[in-house]
Protein backbone atom coordinates (compact mmCIF):
# COMPACT_ATOMS: atom_id res chain seq x y z
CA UNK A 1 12.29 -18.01 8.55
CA UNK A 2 10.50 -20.85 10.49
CA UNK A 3 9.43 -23.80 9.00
CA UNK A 4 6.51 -24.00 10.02
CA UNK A 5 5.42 -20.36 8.74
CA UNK A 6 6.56 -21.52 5.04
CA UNK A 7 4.31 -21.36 2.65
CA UNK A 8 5.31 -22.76 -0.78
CA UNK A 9 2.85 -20.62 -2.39
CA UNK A 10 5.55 -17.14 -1.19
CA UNK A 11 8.33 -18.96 -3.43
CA UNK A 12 10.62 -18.76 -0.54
CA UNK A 13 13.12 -21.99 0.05
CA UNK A 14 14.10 -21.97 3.22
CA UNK A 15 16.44 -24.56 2.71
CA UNK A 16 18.83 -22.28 0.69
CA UNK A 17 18.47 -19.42 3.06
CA UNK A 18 22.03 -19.24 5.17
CA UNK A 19 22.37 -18.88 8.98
CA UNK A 20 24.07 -15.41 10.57
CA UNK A 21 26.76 -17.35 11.70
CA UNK A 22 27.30 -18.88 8.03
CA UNK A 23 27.36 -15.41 6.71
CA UNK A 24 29.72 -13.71 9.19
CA UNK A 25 31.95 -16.97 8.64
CA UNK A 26 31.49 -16.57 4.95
CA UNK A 27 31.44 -12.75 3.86
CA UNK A 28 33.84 -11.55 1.54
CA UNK A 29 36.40 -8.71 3.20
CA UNK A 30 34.62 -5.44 3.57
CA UNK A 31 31.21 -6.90 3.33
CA UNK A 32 28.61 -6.80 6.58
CA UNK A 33 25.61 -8.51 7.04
CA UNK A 34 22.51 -7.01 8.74
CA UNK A 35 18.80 -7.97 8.79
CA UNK A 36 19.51 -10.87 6.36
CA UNK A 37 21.08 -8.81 3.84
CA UNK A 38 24.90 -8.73 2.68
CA UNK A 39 26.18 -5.34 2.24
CA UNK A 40 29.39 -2.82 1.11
CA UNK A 41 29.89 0.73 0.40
CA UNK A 42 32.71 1.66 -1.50
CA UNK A 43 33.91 5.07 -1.38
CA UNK A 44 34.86 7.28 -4.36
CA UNK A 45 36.47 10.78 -5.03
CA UNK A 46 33.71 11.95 -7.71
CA UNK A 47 30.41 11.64 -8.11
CA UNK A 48 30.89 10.14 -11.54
CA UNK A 49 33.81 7.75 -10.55
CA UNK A 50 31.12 5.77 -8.13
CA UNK A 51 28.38 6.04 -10.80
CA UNK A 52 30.95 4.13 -13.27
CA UNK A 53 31.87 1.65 -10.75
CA UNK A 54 28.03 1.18 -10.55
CA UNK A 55 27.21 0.45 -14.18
CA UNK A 56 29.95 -2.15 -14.02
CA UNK A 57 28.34 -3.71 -11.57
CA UNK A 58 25.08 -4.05 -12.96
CA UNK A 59 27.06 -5.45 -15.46
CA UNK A 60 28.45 -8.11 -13.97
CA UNK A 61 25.44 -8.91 -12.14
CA UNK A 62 23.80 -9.25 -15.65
CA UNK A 63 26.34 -11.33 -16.55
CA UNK A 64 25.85 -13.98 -13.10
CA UNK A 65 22.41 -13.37 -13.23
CA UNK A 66 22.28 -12.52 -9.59
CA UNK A 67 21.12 -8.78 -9.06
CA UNK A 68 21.82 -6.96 -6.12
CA UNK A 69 20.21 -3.41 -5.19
CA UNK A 70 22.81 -0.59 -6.05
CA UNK A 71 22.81 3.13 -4.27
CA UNK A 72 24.38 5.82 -5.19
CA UNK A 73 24.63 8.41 -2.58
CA UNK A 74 26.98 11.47 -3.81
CA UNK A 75 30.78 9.81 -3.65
CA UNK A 76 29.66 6.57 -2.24
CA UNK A 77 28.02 3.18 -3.75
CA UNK A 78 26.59 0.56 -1.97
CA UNK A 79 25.80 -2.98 -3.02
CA UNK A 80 23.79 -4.99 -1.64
CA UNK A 81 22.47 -8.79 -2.09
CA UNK A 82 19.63 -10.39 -0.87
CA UNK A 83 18.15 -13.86 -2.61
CA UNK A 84 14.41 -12.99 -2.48
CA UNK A 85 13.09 -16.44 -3.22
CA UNK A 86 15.25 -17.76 -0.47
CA UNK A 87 14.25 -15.10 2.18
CA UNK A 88 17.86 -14.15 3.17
CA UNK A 89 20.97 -14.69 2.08
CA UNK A 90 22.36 -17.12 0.07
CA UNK A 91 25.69 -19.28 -1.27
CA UNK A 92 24.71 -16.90 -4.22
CA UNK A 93 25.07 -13.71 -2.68
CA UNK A 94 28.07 -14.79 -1.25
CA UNK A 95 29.50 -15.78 -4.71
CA UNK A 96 28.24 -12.24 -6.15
CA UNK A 97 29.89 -10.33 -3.19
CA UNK A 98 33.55 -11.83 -4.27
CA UNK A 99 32.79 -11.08 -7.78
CA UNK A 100 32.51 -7.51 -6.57
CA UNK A 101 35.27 -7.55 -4.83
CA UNK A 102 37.46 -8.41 -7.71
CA UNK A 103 35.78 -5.72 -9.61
CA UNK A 104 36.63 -3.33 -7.03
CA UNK A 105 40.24 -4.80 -6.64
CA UNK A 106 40.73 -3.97 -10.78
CA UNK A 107 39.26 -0.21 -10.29
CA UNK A 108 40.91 0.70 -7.08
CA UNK A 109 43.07 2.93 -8.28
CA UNK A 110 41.07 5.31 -10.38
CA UNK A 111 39.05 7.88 -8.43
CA UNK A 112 39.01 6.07 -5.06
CA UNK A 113 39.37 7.32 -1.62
CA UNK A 114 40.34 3.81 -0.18
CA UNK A 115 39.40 0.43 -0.07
């Protein structure tokens, strides 16, 4: 976002908001960035496998207090992060994506296809 459009009124801080380059330096393994959102799908062999891997991690985003948006689509869940106040991504959503990922790491071996 340009400084020049901010307006404080939005609640965006531009400040926090990283670069592209920051987040393709700074993305957790298996995570992609695209229009200023940070993004995974993980893959699952049921239905219900990926919807359980979901509700664990709307739990842990309860627990950081960082929500991302979740999709479930059939055998596949995607997570992704976005720091609206910020406009873009953040240190945050960086933070949340490797807390993810060591979710993922402690569930990859029931009812996945691969990581």
């Amino acid at each position: 976002m340009c400084p020049e459009l901010y307006d404080p009124r939005m609640g965006y801080d531009p400040t926090r908001k990283l670069t592209d380059g920051d987040v393709l330096d700074l993305k957790p393994e298996g995570w992609w960035g695209d229009a200023g959102k940070l993004f995974r799908e993980f893959p699952f062999d049921s239905y219900q496998a990926g919807v359980d891997f979901a509700v664990r991690v709307a739990a842990l985003a309860e627990a950081l207090g960082h929500h991302p948006d979740i999709s479930i689509h059939y055998r596949k869940v995607k997570v992704n992060y976005f720091t609206h106040d910020a406009g873009g991504v953040t240190q945050r959503d960086i933070d949340s994506a490797q807390a993810v990922n060591a979710l993922w790491a402690e569930v990859s071996g029931a009812g996945v296809t691969g990581a």
